[in-house]
Protein backbone atom coordinates (compact mmCIF):
# COMPACT_ATOMS: atom_id res chain seq x y z
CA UNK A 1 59.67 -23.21 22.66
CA UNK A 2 59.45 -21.53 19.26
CA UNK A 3 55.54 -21.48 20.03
CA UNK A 4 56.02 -19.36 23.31
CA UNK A 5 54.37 -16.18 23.24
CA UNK A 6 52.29 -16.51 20.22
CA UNK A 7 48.19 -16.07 20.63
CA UNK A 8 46.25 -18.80 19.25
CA UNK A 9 42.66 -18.20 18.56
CA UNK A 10 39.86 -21.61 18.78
CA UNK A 11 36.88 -21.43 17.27
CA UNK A 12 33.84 -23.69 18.03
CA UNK A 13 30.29 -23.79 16.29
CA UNK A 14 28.90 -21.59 18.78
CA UNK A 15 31.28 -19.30 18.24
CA UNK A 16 30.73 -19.09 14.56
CA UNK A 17 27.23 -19.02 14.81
CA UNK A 18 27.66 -15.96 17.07
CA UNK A 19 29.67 -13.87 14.27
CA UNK A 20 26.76 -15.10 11.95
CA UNK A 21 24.51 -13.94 13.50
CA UNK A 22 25.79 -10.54 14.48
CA UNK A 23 26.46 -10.00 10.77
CA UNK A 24 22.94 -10.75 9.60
CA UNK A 25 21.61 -8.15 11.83
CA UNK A 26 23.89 -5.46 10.44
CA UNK A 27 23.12 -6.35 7.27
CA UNK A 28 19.34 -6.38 7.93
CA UNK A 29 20.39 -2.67 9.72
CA UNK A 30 22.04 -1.33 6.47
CA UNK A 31 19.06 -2.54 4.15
CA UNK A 32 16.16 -0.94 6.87
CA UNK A 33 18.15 2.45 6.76
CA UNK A 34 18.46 2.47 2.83
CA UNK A 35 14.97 1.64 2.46
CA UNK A 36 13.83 4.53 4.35
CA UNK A 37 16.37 6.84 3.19
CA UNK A 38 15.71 6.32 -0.61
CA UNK A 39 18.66 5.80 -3.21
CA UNK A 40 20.98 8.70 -2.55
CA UNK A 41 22.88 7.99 -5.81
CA UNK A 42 19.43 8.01 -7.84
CA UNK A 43 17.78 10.97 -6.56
CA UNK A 44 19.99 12.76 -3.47
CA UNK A 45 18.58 13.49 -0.59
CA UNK A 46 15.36 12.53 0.64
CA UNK A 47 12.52 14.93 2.02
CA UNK A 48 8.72 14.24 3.12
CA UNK A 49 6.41 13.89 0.59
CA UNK A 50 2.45 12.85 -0.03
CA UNK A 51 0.34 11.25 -1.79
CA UNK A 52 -3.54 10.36 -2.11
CA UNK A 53 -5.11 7.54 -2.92
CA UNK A 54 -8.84 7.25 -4.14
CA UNK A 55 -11.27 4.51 -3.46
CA UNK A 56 -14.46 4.45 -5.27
CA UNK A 57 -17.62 3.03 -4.19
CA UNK A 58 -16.88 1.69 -1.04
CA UNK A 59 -18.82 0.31 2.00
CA UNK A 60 -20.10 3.20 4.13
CA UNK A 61 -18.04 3.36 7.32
CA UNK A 62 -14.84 1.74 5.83
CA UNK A 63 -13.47 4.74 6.58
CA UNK A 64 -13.81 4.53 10.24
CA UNK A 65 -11.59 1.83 9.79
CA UNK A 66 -8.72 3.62 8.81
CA UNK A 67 -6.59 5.39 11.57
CA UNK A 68 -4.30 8.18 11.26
CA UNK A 69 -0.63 6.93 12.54
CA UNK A 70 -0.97 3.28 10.95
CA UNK A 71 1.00 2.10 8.23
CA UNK A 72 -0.27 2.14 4.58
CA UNK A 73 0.88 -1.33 2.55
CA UNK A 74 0.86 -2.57 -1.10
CA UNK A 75 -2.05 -5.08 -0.83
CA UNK A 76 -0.02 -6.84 -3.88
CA UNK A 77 3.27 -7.38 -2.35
CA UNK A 78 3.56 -5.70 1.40
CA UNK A 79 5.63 -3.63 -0.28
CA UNK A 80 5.58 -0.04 2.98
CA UNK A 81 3.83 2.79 1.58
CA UNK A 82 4.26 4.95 4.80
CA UNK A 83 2.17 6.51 7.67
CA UNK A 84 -1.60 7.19 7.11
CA UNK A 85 -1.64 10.92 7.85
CA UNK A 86 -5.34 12.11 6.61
CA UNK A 87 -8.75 10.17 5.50
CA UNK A 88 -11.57 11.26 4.46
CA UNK A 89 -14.96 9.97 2.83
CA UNK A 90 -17.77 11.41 0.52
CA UNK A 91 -21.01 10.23 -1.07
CA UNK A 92 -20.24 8.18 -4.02
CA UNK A 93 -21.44 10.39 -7.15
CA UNK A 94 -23.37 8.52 -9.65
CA UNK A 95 -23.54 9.43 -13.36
CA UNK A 96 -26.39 7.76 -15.27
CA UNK A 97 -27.85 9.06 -18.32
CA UNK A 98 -31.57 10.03 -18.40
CA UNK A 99 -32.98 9.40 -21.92
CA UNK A 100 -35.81 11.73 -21.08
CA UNK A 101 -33.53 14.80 -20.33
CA UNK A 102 -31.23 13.67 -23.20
CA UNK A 103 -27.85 14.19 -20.75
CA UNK A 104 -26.01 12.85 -17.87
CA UNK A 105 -27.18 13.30 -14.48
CA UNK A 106 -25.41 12.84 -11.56
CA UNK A 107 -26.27 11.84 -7.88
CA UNK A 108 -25.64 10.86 -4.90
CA UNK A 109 -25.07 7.55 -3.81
CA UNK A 110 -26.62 6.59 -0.09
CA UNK A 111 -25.49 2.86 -0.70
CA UNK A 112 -21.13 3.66 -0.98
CA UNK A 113 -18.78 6.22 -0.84
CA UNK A 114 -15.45 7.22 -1.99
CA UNK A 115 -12.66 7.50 0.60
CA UNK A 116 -9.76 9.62 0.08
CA UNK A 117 -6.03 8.14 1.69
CA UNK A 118 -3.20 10.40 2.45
CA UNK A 119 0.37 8.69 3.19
CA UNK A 120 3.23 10.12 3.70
CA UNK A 121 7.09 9.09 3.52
CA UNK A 122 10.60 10.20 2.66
CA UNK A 123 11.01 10.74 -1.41
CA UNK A 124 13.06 12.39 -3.89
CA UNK A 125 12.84 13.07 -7.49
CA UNK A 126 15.08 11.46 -10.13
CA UNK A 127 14.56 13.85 -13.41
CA UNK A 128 11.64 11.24 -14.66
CA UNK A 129 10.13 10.07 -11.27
CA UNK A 130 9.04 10.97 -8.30
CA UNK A 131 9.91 8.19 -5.93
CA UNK A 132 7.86 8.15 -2.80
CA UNK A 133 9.08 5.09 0.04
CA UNK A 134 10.46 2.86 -2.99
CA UNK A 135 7.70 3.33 -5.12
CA UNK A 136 7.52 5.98 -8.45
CA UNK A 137 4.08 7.63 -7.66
CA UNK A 138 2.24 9.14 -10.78
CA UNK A 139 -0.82 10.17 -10.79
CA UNK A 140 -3.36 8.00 -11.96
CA UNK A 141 -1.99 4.82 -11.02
CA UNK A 142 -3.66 1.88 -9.74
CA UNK A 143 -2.87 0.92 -6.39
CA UNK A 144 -3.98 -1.25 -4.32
CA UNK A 145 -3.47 -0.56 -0.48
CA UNK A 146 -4.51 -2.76 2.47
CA UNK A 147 -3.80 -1.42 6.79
CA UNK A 148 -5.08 -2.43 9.52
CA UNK A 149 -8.65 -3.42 9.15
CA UNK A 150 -8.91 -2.63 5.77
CA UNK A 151 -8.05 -3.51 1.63
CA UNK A 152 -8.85 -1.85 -1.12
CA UNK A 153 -8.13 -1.08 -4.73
CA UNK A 154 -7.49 2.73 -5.85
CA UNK A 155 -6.40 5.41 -7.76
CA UNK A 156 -3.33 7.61 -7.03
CA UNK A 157 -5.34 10.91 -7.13
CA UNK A 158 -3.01 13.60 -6.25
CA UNK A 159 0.60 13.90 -5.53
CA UNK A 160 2.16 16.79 -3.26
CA UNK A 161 5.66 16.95 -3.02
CA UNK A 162 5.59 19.36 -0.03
CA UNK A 163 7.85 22.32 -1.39
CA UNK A 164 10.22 19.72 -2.26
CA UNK A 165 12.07 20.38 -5.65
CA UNK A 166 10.38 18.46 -8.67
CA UNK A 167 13.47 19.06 -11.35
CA UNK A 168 13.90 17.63 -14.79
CA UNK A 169 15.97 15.36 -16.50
CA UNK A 170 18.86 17.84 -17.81
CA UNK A 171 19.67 15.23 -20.91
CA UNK A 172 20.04 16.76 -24.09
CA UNK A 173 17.92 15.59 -26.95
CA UNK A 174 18.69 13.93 -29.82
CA UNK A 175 17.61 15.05 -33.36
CA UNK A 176 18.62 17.54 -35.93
CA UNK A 177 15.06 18.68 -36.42
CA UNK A 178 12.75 20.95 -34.63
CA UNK A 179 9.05 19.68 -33.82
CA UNK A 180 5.97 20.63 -32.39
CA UNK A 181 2.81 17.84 -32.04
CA UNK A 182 0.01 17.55 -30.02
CA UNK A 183 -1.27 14.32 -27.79
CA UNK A 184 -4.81 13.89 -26.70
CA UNK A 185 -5.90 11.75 -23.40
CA UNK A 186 -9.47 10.52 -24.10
CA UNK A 187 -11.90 10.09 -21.57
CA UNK A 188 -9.73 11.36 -18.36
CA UNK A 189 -10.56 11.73 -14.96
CA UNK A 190 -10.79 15.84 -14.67
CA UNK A 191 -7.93 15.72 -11.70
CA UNK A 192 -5.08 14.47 -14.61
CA UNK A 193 -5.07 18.18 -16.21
CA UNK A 194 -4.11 19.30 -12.98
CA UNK A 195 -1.09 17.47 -12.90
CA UNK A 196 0.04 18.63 -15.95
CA UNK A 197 2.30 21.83 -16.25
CA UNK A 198 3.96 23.75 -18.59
CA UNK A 199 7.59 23.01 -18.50
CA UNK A 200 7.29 19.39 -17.78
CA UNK A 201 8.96 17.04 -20.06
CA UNK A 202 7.38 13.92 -21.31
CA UNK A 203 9.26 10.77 -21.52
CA UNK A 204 8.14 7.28 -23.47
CA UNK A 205 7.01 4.74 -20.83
CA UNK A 206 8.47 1.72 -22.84
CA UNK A 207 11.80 3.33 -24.10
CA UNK A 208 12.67 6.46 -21.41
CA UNK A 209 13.28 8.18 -25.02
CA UNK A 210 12.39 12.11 -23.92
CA UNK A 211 9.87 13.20 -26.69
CA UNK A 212 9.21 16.94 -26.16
CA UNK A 213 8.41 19.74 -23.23
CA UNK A 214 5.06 20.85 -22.87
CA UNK A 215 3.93 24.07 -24.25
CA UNK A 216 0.34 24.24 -23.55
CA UNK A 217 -2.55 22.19 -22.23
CA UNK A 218 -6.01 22.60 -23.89
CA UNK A 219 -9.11 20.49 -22.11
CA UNK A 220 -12.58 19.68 -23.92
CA UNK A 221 -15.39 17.53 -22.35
CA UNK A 222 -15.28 14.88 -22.81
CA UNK A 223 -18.72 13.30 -24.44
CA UNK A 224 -20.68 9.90 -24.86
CA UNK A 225 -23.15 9.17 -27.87
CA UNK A 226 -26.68 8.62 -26.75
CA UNK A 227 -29.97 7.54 -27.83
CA UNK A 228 -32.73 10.67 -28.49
CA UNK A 229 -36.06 10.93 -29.30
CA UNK A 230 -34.15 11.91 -32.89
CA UNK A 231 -32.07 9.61 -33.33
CA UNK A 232 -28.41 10.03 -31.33
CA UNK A 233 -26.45 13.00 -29.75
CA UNK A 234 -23.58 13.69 -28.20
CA UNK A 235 -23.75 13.72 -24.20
CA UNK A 236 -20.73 15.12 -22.33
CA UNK A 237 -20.18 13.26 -19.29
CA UNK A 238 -19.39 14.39 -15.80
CA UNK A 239 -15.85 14.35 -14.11
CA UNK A 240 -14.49 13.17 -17.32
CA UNK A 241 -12.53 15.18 -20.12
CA UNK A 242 -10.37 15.25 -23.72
CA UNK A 243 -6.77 16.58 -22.90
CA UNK A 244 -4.85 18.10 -24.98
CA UNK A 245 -1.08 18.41 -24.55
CA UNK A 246 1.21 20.23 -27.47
CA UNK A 247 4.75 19.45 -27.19
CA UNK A 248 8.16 20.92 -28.88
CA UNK A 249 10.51 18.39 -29.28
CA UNK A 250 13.87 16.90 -31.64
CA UNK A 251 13.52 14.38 -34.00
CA UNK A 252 15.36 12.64 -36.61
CA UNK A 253 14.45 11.84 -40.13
CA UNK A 254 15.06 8.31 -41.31
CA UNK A 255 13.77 6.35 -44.24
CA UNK A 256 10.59 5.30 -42.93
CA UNK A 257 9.48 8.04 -40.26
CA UNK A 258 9.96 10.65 -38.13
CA UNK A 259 11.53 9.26 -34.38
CA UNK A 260 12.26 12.05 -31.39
CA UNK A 261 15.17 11.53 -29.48
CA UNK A 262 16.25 9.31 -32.47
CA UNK A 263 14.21 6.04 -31.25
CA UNK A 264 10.59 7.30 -30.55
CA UNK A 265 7.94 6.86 -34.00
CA UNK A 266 6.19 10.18 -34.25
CA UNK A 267 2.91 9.43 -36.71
CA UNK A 268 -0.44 10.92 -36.37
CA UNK A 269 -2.85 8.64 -35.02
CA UNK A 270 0.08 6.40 -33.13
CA UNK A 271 -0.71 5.42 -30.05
CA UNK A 272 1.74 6.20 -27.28
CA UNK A 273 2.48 5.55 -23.08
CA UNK A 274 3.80 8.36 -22.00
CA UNK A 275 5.25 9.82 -18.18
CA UNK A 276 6.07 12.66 -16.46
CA UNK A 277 7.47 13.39 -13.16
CA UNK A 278 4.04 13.44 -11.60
CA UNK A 279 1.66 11.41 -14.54
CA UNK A 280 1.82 7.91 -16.36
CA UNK A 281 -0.94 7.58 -19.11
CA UNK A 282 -1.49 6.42 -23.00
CA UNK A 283 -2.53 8.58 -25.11
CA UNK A 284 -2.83 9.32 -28.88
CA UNK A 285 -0.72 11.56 -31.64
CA UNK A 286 -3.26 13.84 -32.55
CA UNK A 287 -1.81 16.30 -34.30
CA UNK A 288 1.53 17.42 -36.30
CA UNK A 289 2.14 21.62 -35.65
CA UNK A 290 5.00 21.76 -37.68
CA UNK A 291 8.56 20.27 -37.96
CA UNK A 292 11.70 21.30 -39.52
CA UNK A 293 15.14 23.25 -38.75
């Protein structure tokens, strides 16, 4: 009698394969809606952003194989890039050098073409990164990028946040003394200046150490030697250039060296990876402006 009244609850394997089941797709429902929404504790709220991606020397028509409204997929991994939303293709330039002119010519090419890949997805900026989908986009990556009816390697070649706010990394940095040096890219594609502005803050790939703000951005072209009928000259080459950033920065003085933010070696000639919120490339130390209190 003591048992009268009370509700007792039976399972059986069906049952419990039901509540399994039901869990894994609200699980798989969180995960989907995180995904899409970005990190909210990295970088806040999300907001649409774009991105191109350049590939060189292509078939002609490949681009009639890419539709606007398909998906756009890490060829490596799957990994969703987001929705295809412009494409366009151009005559694959040439640059040969013509020993009788003594420079580089350049030409059309009726055998490829390039073909230019805009995607777009939700993204947000973390003070370091712009994070577009799941990915940090900087320009001048390589990524490869396969739809439907189509794979190929490429070249992030411009990044447009779409009036979304690109802000820095607030961190103070560490060092007692005052610095100002200058970094050269050699041999850059001419679309990297343009993704470099005054204001941003460079950051060292390998340690996240913040090594300076950039104060101004000088660009040379950028120049191959060549045979001449006199012996050998220097031939600047087409689409490419010499970038030069200068930075202020902190440092701290140790025994051996210079280091900003403490754990960074600043020495002339050094060669260094460095990123910003929008560019990821290695460059050199080029020059030392001045440092001190």
């Amino acid at each position: 009698m003591e048992n009268k009244g009370k509700l007792r609850v039976r399972f059986n394997l069906f049952d419990v394969a039901i509540i399994v089941l039901v869990l894994a797709v609200l699980a798989a429902a969180l995960m989907l809606r995180n995904r899409s929404a970005g990190t909210a504790s990295a970088g806040g709220e999300t907001q649409p952003m774009r991105f191109t991606v350049e590939f060189t020397e292509t078939p002609n028509g490949m681009a009639d194989c890419i539709h606007v409204g398909d998906g756009a997929y890490r060829s490596t991994d799957g990994t969703y890039l987001g929705t295809i939303v412009d494409v366009r293709s151009v005559p694959h330039v040439r640059v040969e050098y013509s020993s009788a002119a003594g420079q580089f010519r350049s030409y059309d090419c009726e055998e490829s073409s390039d073909v230019y890949l805009t995607v777009e997805n939700n993204g947000y900026c973390t003070g370091k990164d712009i994070v577009i989908g799941s990915l940090p986009i900087k320009v001048g990556m390589e990524l490869a990028v396969k739809g439907k009816g189509f794979a190929s390697p490429g070249y992030v070649y411009a990044l447009d946040p779409m009036g979304a706010e690109v802000r820095e990394d607030g961190s103070a940095q560490t060092g007692d003394l005052e610095t100002e040096f200058v970094i050269r890219f050699m041999d850059s594609r001419d679309f990297v200046a343009g993704n470099i502005h005054v204001g941003d803050r460079f950051y060292d790939s390998a340690l996240g150490a913040m090594i300076g703000e950039v104060q101004s951005i000088a660009i040379e072209p950028y120049g191959e030697t060549q045979p001449t009928a006199d012996g050998a000259a220097l031939a600047p080459k087409p689409g490419r250039s010499n970038i030069f950033v200068t930075l202020k920065g902190r440092c701290l003085e140790k025994d051996d060296g210079y280091y900003l933010d403490g754990t960074t070696e600043l020495k002339v000639g050094g060669v260094i990876k460095v990123k910003s919120n929008y560019i990821e490339r290695e460059g050199t130390y080029y020059d030392l402006l001045r440092i001190g209190k």
